[in-house]
Protein backbone atom coordinates (compact mmCIF):
# COMPACT_ATOMS: atom_id res chain seq x y z
CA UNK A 1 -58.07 -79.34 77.97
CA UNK A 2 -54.39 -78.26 79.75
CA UNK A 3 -52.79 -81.02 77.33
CA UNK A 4 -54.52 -79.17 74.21
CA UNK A 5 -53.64 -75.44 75.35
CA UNK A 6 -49.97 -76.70 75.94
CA UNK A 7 -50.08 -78.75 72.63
CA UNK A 8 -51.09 -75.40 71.07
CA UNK A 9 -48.69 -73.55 72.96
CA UNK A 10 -45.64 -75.27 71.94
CA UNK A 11 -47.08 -75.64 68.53
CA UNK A 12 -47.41 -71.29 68.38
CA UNK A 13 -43.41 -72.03 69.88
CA UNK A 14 -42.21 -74.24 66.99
CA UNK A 15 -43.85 -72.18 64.45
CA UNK A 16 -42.01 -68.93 65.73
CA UNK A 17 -38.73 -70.54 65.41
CA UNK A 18 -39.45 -71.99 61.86
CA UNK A 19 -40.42 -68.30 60.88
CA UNK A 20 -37.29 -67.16 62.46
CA UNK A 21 -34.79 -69.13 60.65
CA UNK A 22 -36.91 -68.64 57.73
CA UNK A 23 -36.59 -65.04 57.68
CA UNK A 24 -32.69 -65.31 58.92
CA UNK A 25 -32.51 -67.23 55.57
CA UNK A 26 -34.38 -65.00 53.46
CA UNK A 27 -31.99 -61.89 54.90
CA UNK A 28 -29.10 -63.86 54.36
CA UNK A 29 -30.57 -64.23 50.50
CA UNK A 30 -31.34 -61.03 49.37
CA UNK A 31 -28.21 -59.49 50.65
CA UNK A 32 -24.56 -59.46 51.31
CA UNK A 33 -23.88 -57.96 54.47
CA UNK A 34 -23.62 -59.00 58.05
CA UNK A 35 -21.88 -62.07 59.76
CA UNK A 36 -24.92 -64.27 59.89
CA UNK A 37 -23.25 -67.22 58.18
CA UNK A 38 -19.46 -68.40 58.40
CA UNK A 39 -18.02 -68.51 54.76
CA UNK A 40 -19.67 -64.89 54.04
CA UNK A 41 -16.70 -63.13 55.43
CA UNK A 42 -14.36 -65.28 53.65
CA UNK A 43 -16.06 -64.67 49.90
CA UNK A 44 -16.40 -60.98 50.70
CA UNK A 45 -12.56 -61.01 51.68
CA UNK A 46 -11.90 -63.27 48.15
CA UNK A 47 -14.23 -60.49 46.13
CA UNK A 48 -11.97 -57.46 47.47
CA UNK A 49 -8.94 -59.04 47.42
CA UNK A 50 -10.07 -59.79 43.24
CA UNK A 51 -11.36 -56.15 42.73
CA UNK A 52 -7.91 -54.64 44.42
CA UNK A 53 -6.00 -57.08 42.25
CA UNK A 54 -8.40 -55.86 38.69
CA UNK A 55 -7.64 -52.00 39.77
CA UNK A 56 -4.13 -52.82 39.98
CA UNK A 57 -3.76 -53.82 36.38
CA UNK A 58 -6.01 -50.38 35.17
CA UNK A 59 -3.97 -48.32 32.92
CA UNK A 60 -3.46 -44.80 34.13
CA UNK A 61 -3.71 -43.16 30.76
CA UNK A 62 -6.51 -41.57 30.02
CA UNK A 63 -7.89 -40.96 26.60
CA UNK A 64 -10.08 -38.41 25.30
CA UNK A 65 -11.30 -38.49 21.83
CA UNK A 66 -13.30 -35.59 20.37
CA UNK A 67 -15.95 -34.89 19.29
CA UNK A 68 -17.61 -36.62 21.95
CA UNK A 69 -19.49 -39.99 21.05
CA UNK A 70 -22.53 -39.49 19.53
CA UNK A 71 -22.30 -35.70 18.37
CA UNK A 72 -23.49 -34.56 14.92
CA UNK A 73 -22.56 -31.24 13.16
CA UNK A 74 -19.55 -32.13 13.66
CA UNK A 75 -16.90 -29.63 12.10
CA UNK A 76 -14.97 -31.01 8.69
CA UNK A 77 -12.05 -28.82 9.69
CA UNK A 78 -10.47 -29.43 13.46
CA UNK A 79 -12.67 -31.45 15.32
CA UNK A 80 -11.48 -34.54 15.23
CA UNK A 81 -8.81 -35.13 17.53
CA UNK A 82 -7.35 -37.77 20.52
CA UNK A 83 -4.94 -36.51 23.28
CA UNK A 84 -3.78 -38.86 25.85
CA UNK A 85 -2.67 -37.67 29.34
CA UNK A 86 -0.70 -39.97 31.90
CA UNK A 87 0.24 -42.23 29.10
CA UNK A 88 1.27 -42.16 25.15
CA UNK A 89 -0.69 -43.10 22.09
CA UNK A 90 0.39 -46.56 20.67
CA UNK A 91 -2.75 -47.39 17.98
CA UNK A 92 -5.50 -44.80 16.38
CA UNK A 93 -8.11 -45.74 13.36
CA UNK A 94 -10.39 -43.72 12.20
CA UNK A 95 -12.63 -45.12 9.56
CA UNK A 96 -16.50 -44.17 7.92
CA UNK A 97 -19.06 -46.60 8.24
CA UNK A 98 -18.45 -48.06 4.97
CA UNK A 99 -14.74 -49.26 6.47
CA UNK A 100 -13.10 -46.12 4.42
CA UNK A 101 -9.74 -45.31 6.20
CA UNK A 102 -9.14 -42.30 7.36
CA UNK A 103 -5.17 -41.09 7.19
CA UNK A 104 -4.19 -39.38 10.53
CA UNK A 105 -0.84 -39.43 12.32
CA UNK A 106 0.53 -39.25 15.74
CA UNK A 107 2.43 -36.58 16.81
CA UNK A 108 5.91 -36.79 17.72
CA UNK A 109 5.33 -37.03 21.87
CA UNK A 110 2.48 -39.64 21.05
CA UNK A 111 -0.12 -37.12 23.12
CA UNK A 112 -2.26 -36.42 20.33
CA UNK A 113 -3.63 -37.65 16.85
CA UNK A 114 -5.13 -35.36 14.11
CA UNK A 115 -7.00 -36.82 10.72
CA UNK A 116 -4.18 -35.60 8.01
CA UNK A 117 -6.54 -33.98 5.73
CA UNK A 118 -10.66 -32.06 5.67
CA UNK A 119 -13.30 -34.50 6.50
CA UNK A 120 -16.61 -35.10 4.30
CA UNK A 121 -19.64 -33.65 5.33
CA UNK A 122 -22.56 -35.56 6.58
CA UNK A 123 -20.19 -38.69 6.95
CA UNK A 124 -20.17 -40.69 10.07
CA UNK A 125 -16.94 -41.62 11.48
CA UNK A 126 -15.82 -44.26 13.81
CA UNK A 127 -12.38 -43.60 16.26
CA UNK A 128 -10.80 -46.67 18.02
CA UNK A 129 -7.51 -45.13 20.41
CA UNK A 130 -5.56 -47.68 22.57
CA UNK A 131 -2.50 -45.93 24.94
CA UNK A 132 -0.18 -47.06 27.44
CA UNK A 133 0.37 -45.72 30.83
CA UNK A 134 4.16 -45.54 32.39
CA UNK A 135 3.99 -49.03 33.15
CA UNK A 136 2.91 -50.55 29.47
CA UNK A 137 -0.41 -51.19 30.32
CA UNK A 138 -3.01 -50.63 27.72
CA UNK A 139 -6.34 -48.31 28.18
CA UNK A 140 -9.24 -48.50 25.16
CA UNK A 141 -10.85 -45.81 23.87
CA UNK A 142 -13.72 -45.71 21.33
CA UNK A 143 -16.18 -43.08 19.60
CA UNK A 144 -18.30 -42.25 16.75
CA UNK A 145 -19.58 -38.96 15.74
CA UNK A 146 -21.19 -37.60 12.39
CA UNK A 147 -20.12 -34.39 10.63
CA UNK A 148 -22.20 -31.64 9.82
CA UNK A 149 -24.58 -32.09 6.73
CA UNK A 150 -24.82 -29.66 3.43
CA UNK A 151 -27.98 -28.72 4.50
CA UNK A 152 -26.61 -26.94 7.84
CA UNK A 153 -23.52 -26.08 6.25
CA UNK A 154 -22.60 -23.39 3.98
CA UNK A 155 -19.31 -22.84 1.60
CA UNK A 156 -18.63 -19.70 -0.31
CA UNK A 157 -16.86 -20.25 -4.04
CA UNK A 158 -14.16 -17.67 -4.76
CA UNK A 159 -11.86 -16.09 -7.22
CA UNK A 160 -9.11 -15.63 -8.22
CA UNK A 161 -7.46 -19.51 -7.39
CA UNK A 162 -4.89 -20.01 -4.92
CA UNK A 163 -1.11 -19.05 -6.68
CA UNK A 164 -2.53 -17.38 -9.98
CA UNK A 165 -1.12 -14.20 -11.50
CA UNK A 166 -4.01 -11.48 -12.29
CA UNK A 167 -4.63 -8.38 -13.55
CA UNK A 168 -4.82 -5.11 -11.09
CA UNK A 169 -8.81 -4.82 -11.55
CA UNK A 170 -8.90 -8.34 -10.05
CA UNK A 171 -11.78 -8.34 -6.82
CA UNK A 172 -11.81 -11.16 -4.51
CA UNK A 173 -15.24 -12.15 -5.23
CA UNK A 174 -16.91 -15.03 -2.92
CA UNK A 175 -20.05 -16.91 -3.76
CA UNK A 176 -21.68 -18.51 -0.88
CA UNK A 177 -24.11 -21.92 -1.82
CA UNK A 178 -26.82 -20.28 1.17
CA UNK A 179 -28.16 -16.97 1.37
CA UNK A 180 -26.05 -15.63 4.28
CA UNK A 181 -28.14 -13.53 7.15
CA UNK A 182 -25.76 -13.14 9.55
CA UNK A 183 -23.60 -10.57 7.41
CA UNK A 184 -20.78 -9.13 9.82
CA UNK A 185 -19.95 -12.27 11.67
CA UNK A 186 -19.39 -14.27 8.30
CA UNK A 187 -17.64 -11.26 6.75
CA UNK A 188 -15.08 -10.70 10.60
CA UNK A 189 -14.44 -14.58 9.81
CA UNK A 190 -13.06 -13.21 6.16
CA UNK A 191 -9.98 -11.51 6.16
CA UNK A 192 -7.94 -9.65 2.66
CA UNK A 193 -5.16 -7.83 2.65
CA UNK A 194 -2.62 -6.87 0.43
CA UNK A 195 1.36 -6.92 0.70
CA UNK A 196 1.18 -3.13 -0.65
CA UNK A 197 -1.04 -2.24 2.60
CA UNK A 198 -3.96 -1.08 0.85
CA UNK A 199 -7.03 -0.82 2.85
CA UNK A 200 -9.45 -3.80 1.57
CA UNK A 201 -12.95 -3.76 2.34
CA UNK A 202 -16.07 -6.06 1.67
CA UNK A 203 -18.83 -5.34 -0.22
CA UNK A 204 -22.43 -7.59 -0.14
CA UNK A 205 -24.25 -7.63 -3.93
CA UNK A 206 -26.44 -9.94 -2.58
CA UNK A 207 -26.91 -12.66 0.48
CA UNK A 208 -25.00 -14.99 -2.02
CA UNK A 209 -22.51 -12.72 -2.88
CA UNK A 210 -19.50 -10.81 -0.99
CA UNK A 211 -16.72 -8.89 -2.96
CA UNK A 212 -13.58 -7.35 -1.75
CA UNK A 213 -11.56 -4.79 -2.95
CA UNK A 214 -9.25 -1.66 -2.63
CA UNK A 215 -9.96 1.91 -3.18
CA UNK A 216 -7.93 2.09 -6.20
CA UNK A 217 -6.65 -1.08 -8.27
CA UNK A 218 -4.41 -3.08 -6.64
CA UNK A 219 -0.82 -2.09 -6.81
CA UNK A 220 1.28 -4.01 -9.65
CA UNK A 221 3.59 -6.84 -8.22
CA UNK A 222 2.21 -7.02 -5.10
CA UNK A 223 0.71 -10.29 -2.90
CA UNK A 224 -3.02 -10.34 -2.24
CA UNK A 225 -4.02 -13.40 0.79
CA UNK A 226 -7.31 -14.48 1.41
CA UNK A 227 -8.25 -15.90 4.69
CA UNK A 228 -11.48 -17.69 5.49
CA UNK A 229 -11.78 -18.82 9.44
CA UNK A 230 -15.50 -19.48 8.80
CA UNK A 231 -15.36 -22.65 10.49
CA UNK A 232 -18.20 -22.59 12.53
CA UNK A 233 -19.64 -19.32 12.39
CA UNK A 234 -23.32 -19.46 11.75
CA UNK A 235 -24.07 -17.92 8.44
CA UNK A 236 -28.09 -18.45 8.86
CA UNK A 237 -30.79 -19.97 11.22
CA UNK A 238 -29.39 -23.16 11.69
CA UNK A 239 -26.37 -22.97 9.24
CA UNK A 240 -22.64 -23.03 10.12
CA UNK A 241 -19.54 -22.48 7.93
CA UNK A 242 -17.26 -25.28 7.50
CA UNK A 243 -14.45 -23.56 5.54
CA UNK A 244 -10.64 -22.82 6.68
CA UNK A 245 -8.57 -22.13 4.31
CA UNK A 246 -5.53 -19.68 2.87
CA UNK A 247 -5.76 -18.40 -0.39
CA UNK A 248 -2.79 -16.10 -1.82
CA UNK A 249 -2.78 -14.67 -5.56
CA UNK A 250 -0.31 -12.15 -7.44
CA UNK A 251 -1.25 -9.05 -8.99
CA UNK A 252 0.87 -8.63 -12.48
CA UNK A 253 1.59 -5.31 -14.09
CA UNK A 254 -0.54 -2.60 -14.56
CA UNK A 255 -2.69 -2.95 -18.03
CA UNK A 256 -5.83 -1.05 -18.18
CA UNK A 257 -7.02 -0.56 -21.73
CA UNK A 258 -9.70 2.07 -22.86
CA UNK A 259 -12.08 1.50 -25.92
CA UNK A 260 -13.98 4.67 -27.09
CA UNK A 261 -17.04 3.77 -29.60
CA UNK A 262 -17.07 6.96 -30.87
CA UNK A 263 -13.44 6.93 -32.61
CA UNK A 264 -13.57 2.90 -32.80
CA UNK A 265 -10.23 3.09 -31.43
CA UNK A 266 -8.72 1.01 -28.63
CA UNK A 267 -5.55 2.04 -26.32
CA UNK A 268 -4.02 -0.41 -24.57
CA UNK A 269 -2.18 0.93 -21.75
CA UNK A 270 0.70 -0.60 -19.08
CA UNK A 271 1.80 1.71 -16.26
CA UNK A 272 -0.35 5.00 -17.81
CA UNK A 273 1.60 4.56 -21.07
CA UNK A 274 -0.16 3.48 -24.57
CA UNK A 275 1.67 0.67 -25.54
CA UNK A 276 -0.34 -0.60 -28.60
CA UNK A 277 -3.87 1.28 -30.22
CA UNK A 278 -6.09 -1.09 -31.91
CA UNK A 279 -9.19 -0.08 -33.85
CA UNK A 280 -12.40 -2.21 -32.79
CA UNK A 281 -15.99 -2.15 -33.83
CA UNK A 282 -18.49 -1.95 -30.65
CA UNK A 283 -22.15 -2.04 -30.54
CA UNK A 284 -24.55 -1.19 -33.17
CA UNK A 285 -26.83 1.98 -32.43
CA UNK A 286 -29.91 -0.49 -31.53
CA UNK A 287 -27.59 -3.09 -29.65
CA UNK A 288 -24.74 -0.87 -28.19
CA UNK A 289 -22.19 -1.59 -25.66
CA UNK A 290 -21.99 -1.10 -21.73
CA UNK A 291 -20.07 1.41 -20.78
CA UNK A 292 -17.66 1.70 -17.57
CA UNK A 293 -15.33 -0.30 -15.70
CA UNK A 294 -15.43 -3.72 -16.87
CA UNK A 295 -12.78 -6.48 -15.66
CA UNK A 296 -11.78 -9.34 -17.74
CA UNK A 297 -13.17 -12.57 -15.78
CA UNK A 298 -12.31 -15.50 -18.44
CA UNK A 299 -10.54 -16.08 -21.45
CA UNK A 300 -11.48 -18.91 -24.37
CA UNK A 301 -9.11 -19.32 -26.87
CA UNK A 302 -12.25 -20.40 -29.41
CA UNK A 303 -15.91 -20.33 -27.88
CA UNK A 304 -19.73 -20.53 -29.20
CA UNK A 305 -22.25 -17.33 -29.08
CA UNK A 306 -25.54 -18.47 -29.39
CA UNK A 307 -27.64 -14.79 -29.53
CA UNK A 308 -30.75 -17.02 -27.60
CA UNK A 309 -28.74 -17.42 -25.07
CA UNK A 310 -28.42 -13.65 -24.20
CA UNK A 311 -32.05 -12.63 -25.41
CA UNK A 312 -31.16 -12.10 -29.30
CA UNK A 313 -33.86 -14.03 -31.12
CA UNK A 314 -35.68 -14.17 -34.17
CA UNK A 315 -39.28 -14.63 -34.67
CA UNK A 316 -38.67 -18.22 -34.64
CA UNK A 317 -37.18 -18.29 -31.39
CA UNK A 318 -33.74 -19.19 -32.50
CA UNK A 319 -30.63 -17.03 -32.05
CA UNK A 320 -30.43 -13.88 -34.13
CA UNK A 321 -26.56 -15.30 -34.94
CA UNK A 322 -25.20 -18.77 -33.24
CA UNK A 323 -21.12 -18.50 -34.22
CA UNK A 324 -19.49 -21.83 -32.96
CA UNK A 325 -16.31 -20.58 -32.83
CA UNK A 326 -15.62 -17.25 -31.92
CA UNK A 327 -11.74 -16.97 -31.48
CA UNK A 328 -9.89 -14.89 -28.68
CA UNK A 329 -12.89 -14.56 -26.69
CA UNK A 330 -12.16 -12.69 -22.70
CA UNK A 331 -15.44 -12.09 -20.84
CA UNK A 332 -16.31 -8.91 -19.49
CA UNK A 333 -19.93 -9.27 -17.67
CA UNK A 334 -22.22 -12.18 -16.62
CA UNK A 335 -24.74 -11.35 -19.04
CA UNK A 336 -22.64 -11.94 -22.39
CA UNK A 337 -21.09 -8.84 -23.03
CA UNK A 338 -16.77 -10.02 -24.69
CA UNK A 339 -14.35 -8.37 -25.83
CA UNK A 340 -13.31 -11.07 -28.97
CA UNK A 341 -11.77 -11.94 -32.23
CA UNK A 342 -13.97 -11.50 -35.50
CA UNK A 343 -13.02 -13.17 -38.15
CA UNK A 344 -16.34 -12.87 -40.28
CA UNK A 345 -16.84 -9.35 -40.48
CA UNK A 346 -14.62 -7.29 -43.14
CA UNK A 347 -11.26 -5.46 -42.48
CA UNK A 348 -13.19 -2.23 -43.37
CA UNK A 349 -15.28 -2.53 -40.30
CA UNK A 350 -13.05 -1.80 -37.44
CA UNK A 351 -11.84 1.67 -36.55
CA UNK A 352 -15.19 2.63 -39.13
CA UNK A 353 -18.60 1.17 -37.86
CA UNK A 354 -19.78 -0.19 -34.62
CA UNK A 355 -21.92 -3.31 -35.60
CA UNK A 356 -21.80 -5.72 -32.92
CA UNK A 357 -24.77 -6.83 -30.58
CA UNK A 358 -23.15 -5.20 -27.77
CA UNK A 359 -19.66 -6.82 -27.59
CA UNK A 360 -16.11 -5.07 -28.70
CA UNK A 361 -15.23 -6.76 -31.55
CA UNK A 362 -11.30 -7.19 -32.98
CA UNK A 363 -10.21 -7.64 -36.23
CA UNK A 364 -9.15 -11.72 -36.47
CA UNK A 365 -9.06 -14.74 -38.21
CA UNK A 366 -10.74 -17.75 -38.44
CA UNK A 367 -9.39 -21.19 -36.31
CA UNK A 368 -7.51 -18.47 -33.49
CA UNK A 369 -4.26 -19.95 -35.23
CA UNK A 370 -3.11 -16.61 -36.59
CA UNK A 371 -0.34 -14.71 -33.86
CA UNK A 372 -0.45 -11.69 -35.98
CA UNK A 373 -4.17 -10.78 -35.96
CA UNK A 374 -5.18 -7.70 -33.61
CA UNK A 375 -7.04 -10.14 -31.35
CA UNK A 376 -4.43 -12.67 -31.10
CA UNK A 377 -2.22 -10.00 -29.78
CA UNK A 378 -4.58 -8.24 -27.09
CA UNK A 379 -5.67 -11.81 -25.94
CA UNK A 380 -1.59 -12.73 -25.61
CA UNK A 381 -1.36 -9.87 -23.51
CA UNK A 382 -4.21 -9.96 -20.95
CA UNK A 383 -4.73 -11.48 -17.98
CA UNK A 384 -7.63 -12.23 -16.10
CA UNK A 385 -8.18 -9.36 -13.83
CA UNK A 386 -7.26 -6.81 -16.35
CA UNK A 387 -9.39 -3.82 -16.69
CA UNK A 388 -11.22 -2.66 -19.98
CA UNK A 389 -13.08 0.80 -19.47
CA UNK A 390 -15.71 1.54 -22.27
CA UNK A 391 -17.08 4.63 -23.08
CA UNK A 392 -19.28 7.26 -25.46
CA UNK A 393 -21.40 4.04 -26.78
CA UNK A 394 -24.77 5.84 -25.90
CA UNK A 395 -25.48 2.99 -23.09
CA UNK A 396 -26.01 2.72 -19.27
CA UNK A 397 -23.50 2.19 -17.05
CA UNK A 398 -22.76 -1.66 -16.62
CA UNK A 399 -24.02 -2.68 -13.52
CA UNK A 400 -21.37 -3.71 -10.43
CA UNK A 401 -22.71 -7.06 -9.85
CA UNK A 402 -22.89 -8.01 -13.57
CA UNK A 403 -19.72 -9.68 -13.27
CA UNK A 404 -16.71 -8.47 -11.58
CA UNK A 405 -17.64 -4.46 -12.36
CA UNK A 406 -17.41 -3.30 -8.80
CA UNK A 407 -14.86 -0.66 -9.78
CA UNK A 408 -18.09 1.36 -10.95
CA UNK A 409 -19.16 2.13 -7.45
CA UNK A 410 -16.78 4.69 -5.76
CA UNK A 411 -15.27 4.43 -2.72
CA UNK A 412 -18.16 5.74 -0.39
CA UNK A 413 -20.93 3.35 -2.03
CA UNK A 414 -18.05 0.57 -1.96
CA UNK A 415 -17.82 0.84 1.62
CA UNK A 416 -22.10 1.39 2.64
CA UNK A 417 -22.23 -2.37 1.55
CA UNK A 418 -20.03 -3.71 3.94
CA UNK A 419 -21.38 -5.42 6.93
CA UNK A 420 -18.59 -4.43 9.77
């Protein structure tokens, strides 16, 4: 019985050690520390030696591309950008996800890179930057981000174009594509003024619609700039402006002109002095004419009036008179009203007998060939912006948002629709 309990004994003996260098083996296995076995110092020496050697060769420039990777709603206008510090910029691509190039170009102390024109909305864009430290060696940059999409964007349309010559009743008038909520911040990010130093101020028509405009017509020969810094001011819930942009137009000389329907006479005047009188024919009793302040806001050498279009039909529906080719035609409201050329009504008409459906009609002829005809001169002689006023036709004022007709508010109701 002794020989068993010491066979036991050294077996409970043997058993401990086995577990012992077991578990010294399994330590040594699942993890790097310690001094338990001889060539662990040396590979931990090798591994830090290798990772002081790798930092070494790290480029010190560091590279910062925005917007960040990943971002959408990206602005169109001056997001997109690298800058480099500790190094200079030797390589940047930018390209869309269909491989499109972008054109960009590094400055001149190869510390930053700008996209050389306005990105496209709801595009995705990919930016690869490599730079190189004081030393030459290279550090790797890339991104991606996706610009904001129409449908959380907004853009307002304007007029008059960048570097045209208008008339003195010419408003800045700016469409937006969204119905705009957040009034005065998008109308602070909108900025006129005029080289005379009239005061301009803004006037909303609508949530589509914001006009701008002196107290009195602009002053002839003077410079009017338009500046939109909407880029990124939120327009709506969830809707950001993506327009930047410098718009400057020149106001010509001073022609208003002044048709009365009651003598069927028309004075054109430049500077307060009549320089030509020519007779017209204006609206018939049962159609007659708008009267007030009415700017010219397009010109057509030859155009079609369709009388459907403009609610002039005949029991069958169809246009009480559809002329294809109605010459010298300058529009003075949205809703149809010209002043044109009329070639098919008789010489005895105008400066005798109103008879139009509401437009001021001038003696012309046929094809818009003829230099000599009353029409052909007025229409030689106006520009777009120039002011026609109408009176004594025995109709309602136009209204101000029926084209560019703001003139008929004055000064007080002008100002009670702006927003700041």
């Amino acid at each position: 019985m002794e020989k068993r309990v010491m066979t036991d004994s050294k077996r409970r003996k043997g058993l401990m050690t086995a577990s012992a260098l077991l578990g010294g083996v399994l330590v040594l296995a699942g993890c790097s520390g310690g001094s338990s076995a001889s060539g662990s110092a040396g590979d931990d020496t090798s591994q830090a030696k290798a990772d002081k050697a790798a930092a070494q060769e790290t480029s010190d420039a560091q590279i910062k591309i925005t917007p960040a990777d990943g971002s959408d709603n990206a602005s169109i206008n001056n997001a997109a950008a690298v800058t480099v510090t500790q190094g200079t910029l030797t390589e940047v691509s930018m390209t869309t996800t269909d491989g499109k190039t972008v054109a960009g170009q590094i400055s001149a102390d190869k510390k930053s890179w700008k996209p050389s024109g306005q990105l496209e909305r709801a595009t995705t864009y990919k930016v690869a930057a490599t730079a190189a430290d004081a030393k030459g060696r290279a550090a790797h940059e890339n991104a991606s981000f996706t610009t904001v999409a129409p449908a959380h964007s907004f853009i307002g349309s304007f007029t008059p174009d960048n570097g045209t010559t208008v008339g003195v009743g010419m408003p800045v008038s700016i469409n937006f594509d969204k119905a705009i909520t957040n009034k005065a911040a998008v109308q602070k990010g909108i900025t006129v003024t005029s080289s005379s130093g009239q005061e301009v101020v803004g006037h909303w028509f609508s949530p589509n619609r914001l006009d701008f405009r002196p107290e009195q017509y602009w002053k002839a020969g003077s410079t009017v700039t338009l500046k939109l810094a909407l880029d990124g001011v939120q327009g709506a819930q969830g809707v950001y402006g993506v327009q930047q942009k410098t718009v400057t137009f020149n106001i010509g000389r001073n022609q208003v002109s002044y048709v009365d329907a009651k003598t069927k006479q028309m004075k054109v005047t430049q500077d307060g002095k009549v320089v030509k009188t020519i007779p017209i024919s204006a609206g018939a009793p049962d159609h007659t004419t708008y009267q007030g302040q009415m700017v010219i806001a397009e010109k057509f050498v030859q155009t079609r009036m369709n009388g459907a279009t403009v609610g002039f039909k005949d029991d069958d529906g169809k246009g009480e008179y559809d002329i294809k080719d109605v010459p010298h035609a300058m529009r003075l409201t949205t809703s149809g009203t010209f002043i044109h050329g009329n070639y098919w009504g008789a010489p005895s008409v105008f400066g005798n007998v109103n008879t139009s459906h509401g437009c001021v009609g001038l003696q012309d002829k046929k094809g818009a060939k003829d230099a000599k005809t009353a029409a052909a001169w007025f229409f030689n002689h106006s520009l777009v912006g120039d002011v026609v006023v109408v009176s004594h036709t025995g109709d309602k004022t136009v209204a101000p948002d029926n084209g560019l007709n703001g003139w008929n508010l004055n000064w007080a109701q002008w100002k009670a629709g702006s927003a700041v």
